[in-house]
Each structure stands twice: as structure tokens, then as C-alpha cells.
C-alpha atoms as a PDB file:
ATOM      1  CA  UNK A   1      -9.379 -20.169  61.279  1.00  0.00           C
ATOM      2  CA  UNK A   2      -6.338 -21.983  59.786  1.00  0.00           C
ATOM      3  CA  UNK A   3      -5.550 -18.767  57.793  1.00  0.00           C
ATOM      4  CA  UNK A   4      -5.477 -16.050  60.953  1.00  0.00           C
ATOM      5  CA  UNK A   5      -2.723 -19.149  62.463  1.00  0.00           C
ATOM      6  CA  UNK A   6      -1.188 -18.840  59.189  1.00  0.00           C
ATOM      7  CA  UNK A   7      -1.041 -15.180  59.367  1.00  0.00           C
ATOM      8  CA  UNK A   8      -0.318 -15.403  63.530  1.00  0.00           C
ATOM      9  CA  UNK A   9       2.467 -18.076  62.664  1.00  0.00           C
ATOM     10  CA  UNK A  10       4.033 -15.367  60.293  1.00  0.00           C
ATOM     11  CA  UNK A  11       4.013 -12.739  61.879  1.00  0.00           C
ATOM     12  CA  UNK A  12       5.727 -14.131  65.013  1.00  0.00           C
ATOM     13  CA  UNK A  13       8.466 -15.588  62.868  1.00  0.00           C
ATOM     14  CA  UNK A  14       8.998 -12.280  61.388  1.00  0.00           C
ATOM     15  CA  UNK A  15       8.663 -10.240  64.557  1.00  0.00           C
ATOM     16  CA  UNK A  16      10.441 -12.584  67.467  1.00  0.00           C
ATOM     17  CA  UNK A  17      13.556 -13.296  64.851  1.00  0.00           C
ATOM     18  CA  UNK A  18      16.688 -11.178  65.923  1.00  0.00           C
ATOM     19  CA  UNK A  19      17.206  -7.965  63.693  1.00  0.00           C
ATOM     20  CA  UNK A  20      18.022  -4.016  64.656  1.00  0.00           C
ATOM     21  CA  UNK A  21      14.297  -3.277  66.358  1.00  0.00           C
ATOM     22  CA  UNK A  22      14.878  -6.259  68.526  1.00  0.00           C
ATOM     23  CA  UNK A  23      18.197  -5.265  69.563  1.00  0.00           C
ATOM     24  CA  UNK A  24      17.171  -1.941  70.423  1.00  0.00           C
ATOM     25  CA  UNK A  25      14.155  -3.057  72.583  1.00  0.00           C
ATOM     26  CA  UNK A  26      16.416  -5.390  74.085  1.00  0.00           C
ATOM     27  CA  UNK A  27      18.857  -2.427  74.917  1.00  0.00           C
ATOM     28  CA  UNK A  28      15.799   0.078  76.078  1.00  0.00           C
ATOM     29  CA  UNK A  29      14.690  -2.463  78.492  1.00  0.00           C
ATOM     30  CA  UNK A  30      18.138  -3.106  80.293  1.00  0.00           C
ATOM     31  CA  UNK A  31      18.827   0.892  80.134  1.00  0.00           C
ATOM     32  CA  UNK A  32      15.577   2.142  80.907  1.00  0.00           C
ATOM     33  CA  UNK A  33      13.670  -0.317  82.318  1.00  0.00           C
ATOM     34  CA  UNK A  34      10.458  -1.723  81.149  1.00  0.00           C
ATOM     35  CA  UNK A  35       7.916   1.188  80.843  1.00  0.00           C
ATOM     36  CA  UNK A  36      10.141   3.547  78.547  1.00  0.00           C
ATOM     37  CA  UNK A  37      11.356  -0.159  76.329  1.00  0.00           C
ATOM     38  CA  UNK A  38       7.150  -0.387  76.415  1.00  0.00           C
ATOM     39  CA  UNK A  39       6.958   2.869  74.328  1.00  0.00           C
ATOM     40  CA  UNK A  40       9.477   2.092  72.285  1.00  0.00           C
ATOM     41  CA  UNK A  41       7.570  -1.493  71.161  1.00  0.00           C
ATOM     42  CA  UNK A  42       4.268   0.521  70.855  1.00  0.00           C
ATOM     43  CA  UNK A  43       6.262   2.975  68.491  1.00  0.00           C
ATOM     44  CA  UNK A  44       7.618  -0.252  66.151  1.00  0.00           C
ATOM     45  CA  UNK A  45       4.416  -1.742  66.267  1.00  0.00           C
ATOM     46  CA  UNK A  46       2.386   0.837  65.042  1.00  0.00           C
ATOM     47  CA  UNK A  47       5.387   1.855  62.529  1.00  0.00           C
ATOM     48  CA  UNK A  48       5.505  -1.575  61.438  1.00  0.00           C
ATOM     49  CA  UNK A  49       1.278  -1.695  61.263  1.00  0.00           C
ATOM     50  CA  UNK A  50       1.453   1.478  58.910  1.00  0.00           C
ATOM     51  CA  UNK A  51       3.711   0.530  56.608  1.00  0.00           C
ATOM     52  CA  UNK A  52       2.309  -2.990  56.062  1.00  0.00           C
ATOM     53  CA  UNK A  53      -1.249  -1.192  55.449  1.00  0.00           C
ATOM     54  CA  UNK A  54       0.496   1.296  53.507  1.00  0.00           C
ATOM     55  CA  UNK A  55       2.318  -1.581  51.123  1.00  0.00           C
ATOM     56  CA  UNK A  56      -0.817  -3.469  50.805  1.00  0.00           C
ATOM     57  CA  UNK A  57      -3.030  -0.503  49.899  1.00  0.00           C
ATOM     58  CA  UNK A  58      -0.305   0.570  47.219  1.00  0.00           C
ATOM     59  CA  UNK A  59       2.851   2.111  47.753  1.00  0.00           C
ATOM     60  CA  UNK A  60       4.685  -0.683  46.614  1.00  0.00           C
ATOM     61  CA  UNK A  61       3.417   0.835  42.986  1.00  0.00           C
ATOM     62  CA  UNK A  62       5.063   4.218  44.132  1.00  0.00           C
ATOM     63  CA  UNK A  63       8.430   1.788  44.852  1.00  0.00           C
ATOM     64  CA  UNK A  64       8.234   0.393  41.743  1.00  0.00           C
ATOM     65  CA  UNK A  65       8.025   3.581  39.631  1.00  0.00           C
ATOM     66  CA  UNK A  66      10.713   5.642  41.557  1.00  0.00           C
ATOM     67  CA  UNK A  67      12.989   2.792  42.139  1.00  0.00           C
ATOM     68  CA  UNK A  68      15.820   5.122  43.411  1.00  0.00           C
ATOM     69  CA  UNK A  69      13.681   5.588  46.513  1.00  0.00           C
ATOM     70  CA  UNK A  70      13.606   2.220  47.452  1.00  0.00           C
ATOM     71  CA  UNK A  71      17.695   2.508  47.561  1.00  0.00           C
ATOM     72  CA  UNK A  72      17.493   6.108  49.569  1.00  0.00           C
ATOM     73  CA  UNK A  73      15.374   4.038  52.211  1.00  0.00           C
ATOM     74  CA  UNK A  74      17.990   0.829  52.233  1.00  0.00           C
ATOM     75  CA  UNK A  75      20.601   3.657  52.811  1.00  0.00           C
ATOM     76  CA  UNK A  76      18.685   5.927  55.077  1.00  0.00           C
ATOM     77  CA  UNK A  77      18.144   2.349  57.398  1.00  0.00           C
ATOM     78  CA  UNK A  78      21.902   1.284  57.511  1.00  0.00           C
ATOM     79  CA  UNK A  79      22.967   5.441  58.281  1.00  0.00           C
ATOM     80  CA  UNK A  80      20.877   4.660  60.783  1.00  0.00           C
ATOM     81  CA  UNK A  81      21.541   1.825  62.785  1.00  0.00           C
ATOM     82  CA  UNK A  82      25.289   3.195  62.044  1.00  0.00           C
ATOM     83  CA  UNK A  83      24.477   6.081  64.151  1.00  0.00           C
ATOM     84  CA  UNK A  84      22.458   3.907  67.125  1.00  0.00           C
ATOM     85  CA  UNK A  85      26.007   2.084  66.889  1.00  0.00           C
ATOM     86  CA  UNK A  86      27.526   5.100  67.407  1.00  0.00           C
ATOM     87  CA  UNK A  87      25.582   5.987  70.168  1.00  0.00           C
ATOM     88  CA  UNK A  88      25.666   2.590  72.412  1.00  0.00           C
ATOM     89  CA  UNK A  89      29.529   3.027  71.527  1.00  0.00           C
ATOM     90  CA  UNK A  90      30.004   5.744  73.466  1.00  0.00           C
ATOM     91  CA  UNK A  91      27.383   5.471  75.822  1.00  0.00           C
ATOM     92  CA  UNK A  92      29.462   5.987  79.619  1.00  0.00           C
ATOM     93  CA  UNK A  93      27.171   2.769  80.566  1.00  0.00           C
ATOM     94  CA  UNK A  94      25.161   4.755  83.439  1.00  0.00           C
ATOM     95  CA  UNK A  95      21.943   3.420  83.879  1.00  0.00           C
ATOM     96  CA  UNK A  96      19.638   6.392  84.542  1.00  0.00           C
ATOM     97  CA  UNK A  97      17.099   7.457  82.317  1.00  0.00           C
ATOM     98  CA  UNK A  98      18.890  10.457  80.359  1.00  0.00           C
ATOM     99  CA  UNK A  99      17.011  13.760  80.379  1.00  0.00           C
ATOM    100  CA  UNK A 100      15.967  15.760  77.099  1.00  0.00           C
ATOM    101  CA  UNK A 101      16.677  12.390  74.788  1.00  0.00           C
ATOM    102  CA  UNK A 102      16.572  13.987  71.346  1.00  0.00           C
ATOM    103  CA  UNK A 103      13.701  11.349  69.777  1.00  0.00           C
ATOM    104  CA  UNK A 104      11.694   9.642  71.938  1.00  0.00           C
ATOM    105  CA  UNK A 105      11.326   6.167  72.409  1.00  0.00           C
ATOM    106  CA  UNK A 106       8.302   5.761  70.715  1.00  0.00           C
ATOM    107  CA  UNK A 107       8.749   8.002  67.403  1.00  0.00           C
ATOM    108  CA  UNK A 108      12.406   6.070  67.835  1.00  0.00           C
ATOM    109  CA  UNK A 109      10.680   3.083  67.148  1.00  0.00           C
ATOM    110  CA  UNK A 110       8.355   4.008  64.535  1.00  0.00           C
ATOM    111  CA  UNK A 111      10.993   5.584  62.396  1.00  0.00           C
ATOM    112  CA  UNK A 112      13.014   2.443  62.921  1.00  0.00           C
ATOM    113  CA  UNK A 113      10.556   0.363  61.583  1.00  0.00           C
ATOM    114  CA  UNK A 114      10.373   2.369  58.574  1.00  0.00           C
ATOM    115  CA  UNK A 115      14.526   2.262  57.787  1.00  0.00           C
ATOM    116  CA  UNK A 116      14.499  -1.465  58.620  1.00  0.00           C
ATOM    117  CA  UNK A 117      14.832  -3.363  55.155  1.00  0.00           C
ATOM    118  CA  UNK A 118      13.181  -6.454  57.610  1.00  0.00           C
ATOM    119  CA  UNK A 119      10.000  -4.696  58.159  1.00  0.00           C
ATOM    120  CA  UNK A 120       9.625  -3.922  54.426  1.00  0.00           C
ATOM    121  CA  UNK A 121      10.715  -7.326  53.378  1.00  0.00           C
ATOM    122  CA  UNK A 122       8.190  -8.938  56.320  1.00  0.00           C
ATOM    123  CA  UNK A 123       5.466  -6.663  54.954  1.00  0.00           C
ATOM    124  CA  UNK A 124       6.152  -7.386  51.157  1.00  0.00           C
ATOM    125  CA  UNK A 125       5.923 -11.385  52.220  1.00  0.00           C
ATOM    126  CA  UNK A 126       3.514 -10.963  54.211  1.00  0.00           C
ATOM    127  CA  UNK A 127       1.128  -9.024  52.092  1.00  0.00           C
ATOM    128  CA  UNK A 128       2.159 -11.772  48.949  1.00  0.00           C
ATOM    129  CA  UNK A 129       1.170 -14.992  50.847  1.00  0.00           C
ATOM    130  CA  UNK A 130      -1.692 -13.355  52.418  1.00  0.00           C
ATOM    131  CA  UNK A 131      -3.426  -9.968  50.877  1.00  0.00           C
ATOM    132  CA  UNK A 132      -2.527 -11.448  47.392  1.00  0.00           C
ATOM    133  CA  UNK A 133      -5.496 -10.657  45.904  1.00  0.00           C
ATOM    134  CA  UNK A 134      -5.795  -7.142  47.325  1.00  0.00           C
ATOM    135  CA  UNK A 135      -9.025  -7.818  49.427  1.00  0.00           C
ATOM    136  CA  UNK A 136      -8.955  -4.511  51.998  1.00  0.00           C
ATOM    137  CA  UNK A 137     -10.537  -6.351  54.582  1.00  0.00           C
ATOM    138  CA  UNK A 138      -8.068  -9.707  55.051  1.00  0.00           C
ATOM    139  CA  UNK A 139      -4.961  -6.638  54.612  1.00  0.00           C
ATOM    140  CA  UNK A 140      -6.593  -4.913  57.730  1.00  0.00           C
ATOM    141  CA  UNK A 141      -7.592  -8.579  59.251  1.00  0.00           C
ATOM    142  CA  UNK A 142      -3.568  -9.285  58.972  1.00  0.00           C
ATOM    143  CA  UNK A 143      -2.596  -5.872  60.262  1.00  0.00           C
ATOM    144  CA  UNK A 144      -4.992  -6.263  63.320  1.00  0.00           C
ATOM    145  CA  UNK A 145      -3.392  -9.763  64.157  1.00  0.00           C
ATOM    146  CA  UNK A 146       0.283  -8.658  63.201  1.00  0.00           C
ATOM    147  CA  UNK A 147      -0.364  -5.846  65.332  1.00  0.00           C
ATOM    148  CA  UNK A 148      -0.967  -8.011  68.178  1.00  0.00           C
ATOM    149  CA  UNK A 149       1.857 -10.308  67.485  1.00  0.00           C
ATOM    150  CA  UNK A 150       4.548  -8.004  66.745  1.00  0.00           C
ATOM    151  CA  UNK A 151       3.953  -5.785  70.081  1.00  0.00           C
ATOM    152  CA  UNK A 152       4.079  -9.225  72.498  1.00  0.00           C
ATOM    153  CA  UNK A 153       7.306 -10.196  70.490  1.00  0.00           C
ATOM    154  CA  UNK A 154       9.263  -7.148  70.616  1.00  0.00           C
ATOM    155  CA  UNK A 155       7.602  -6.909  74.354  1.00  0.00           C
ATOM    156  CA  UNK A 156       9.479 -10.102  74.700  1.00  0.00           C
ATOM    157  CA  UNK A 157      12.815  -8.325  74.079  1.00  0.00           C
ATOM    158  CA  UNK A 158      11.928  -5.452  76.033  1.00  0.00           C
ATOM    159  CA  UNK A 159      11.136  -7.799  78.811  1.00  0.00           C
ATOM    160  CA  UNK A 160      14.312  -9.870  78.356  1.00  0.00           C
ATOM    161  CA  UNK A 161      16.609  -6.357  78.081  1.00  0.00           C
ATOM    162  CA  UNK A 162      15.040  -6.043  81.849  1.00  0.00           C
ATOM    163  CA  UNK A 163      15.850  -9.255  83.524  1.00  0.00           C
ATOM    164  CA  UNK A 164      19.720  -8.647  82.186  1.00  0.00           C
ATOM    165  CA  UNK A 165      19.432  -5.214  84.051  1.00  0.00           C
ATOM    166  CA  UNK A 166      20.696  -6.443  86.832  1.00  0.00           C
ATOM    167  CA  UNK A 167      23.697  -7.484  85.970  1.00  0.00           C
ATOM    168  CA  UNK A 168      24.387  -4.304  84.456  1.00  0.00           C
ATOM    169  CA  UNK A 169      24.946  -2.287  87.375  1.00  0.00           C
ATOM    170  CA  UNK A 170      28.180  -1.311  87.046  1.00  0.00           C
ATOM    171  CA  UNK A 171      29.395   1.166  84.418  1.00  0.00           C
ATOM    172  CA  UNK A 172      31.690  -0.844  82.992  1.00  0.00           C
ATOM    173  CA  UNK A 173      29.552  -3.887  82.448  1.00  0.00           C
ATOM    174  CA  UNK A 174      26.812  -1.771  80.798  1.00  0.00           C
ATOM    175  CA  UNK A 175      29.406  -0.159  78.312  1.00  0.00           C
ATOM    176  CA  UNK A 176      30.628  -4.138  77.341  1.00  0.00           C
ATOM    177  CA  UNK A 177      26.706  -4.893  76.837  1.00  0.00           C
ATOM    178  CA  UNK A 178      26.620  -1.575  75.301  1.00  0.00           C
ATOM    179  CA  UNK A 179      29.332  -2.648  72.855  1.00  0.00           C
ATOM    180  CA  UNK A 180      28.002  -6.124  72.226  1.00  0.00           C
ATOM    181  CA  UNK A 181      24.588  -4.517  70.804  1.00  0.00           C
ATOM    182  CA  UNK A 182      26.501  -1.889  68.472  1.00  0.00           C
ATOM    183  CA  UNK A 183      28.437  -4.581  66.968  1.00  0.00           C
ATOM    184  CA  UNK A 184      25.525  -6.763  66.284  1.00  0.00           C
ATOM    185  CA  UNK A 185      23.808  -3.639  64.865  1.00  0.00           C
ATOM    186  CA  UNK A 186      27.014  -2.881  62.738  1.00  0.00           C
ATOM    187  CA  UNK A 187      26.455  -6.384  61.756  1.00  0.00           C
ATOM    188  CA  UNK A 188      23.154  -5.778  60.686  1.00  0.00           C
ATOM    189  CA  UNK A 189      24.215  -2.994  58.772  1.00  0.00           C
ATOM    190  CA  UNK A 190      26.885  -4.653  57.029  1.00  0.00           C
ATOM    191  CA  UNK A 191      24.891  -7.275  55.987  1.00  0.00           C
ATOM    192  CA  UNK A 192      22.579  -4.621  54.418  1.00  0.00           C
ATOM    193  CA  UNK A 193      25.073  -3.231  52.478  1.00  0.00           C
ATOM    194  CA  UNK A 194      25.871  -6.581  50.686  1.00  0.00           C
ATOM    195  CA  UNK A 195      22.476  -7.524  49.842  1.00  0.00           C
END
């Protein structure tokens, strides 16, 4: 029992700590409201769940052996949050749901997790204090509790991004928040490119 706390314990540290897929949630749920931020934090999760499973049943090997893809996915992740940056930038802070969104919230999530050097470094650290010895059934043990964990933290932001909502009703207060969030992300990607 102490070792599914462990793993618990983990896991929320990783998930609940501030970093891009937090901020977004954060931003779905005061823009959207709560049921589209909810797809969104299924999409991470699941992301998130993959490519922990994925790590711990090998492609860390791949990683190792083409090293130059580890670098294309550092530099896919901080083109990315560059371009949600962009996006909450110029955002003209109205509230409604926007119509024909090019990805949706849930594959925007997914793909999030897998260009967020966090999530890889979570699932690397994870995976060494815990799947060590590569036994497949404590890797999908961890996934099935990280699974749980990571969708009630991220939920957490989703839920938080809602109760700031109202606040947000005018345009020009939604374009400040708006602002605040792509500077943090810029942050985020800053700090990528220096590590």
C-alpha cells in the first residue's frame, strides 16, 4: 500500500505543479467553460497515460539511439506553446465558444502532452523510482493510478479557469487574462530553450 501512495504522491506533484498543460486547462475553463476544459483534461490525461506506458515499455531505447529526435520533440514543444502564445495574444477576449476550432480540445491536449518536456521528464522519473525493474504489471499499476491523479489535477485547473470566468466578462479583461497566460507560456518556453 505504501508504494501506490508513493506512486499517488508523485504523480500529484508532477501533475498539480504549474507548467503549459495547466495553463491551458486553466485558460479552457475560463473561455469555454467547464465541459469543453473537461475534454481537454481527458485529452492530457490519456496523452500523458500513453506516453508513460510507451517510455516504460521501451521507447526510451528508440530516444537513446536517435538522439536527434529527442531535440526535434524539445523543439516541436516550445514551437508550440509559442504558437498557443500567439493565439491567447490575439485572442479579441470574447467569451463564446468559437465555431470550427481547428484541433479540438481533446486531441489539443493529447498532443500537448506529448511536446511538453514535463510530461517526458515526469514519465522518465516516474518510471525510474517506480517501474525500475521493468515489471509490466507495476508500469500499468502506475499508469492506472497516474491516470486517475493527473485527470483530478488538471480537472482542478479546469475547475479553477471556471470560477475566474466571471470576472472575465468584459472583452477587455479577458484579453489582459489572455495576455497573462501567453506570457507565462512564453515563459515556459524560454525556460525550455535554456535547459
Amino acid at each position: 500500500m505504501s508504494l501506490y501512495l508513493s506512486m499517488a504522491a508523485f504523480a500529484l506533484a508532477a501533475s498539480i505543479s504549474p507548467g503549459p498543460v495547466n495553463l491551458v486547462s486553466l485558460s479552457t475553463g475560463a473561455r469555454e467553460g467547464l465541459r469543453v476544459a473537461l475534454r481537454h483534461v481527458a485529452g492530457a490525461t490519456l496523452g500523458f497515460i500513453l506516453l508513460l506506458v510507451l517510455i516504460g515499455l521501451g521507447l526510451h531505447t528508440l530516444l537513446s539511439v536517435l538522439p536527434w529526435l529527442t531535440s526535434a520533440i524539445r523543439w516541436a514543444g516550445v514551437a508550440f506553446l509559442f504558437y498557443l502564445a500567439w493565439r491567447l495574444t490575439i485572442d479579441d477576449g470574447a467569451l463564446q465558444a468559437r465555431a470550427g476550432a481547428v484541433v479540438s480540445p481533446f486531441m489539443q491536449g493529447a498532443l500537448m502532452q506529448w511536446l511538453n518536456p514535463k510530461a517526458w521528464l515526469a514519465a522518465i522519473a516516474g518510471l525510474g523510482a517506480f517501474v525500475a525493474d521493468g515489471d509490466v504489471m507495476l508500469l500499468w499499476q502506475f499508469a492506472l493510478i497516474y491516470c486517475l491523479v493527473c485527470y483530478l489535477s488538471l480537472a482542478c485547473w479546469a475547475y479553477a479557469g471556471t470560477c475566474v470566468q466571471p470576472y472575465l466578462q468584459a472583452p477587455h479583461r479577458v484579453r489582459v487574462f489572455n495576455r497573462v497566460l501567453a506570457g507565462l507560456l512564453v515563459a515556459s518556453a524560454g525556460y525550455l530553450l535554456l535547459v
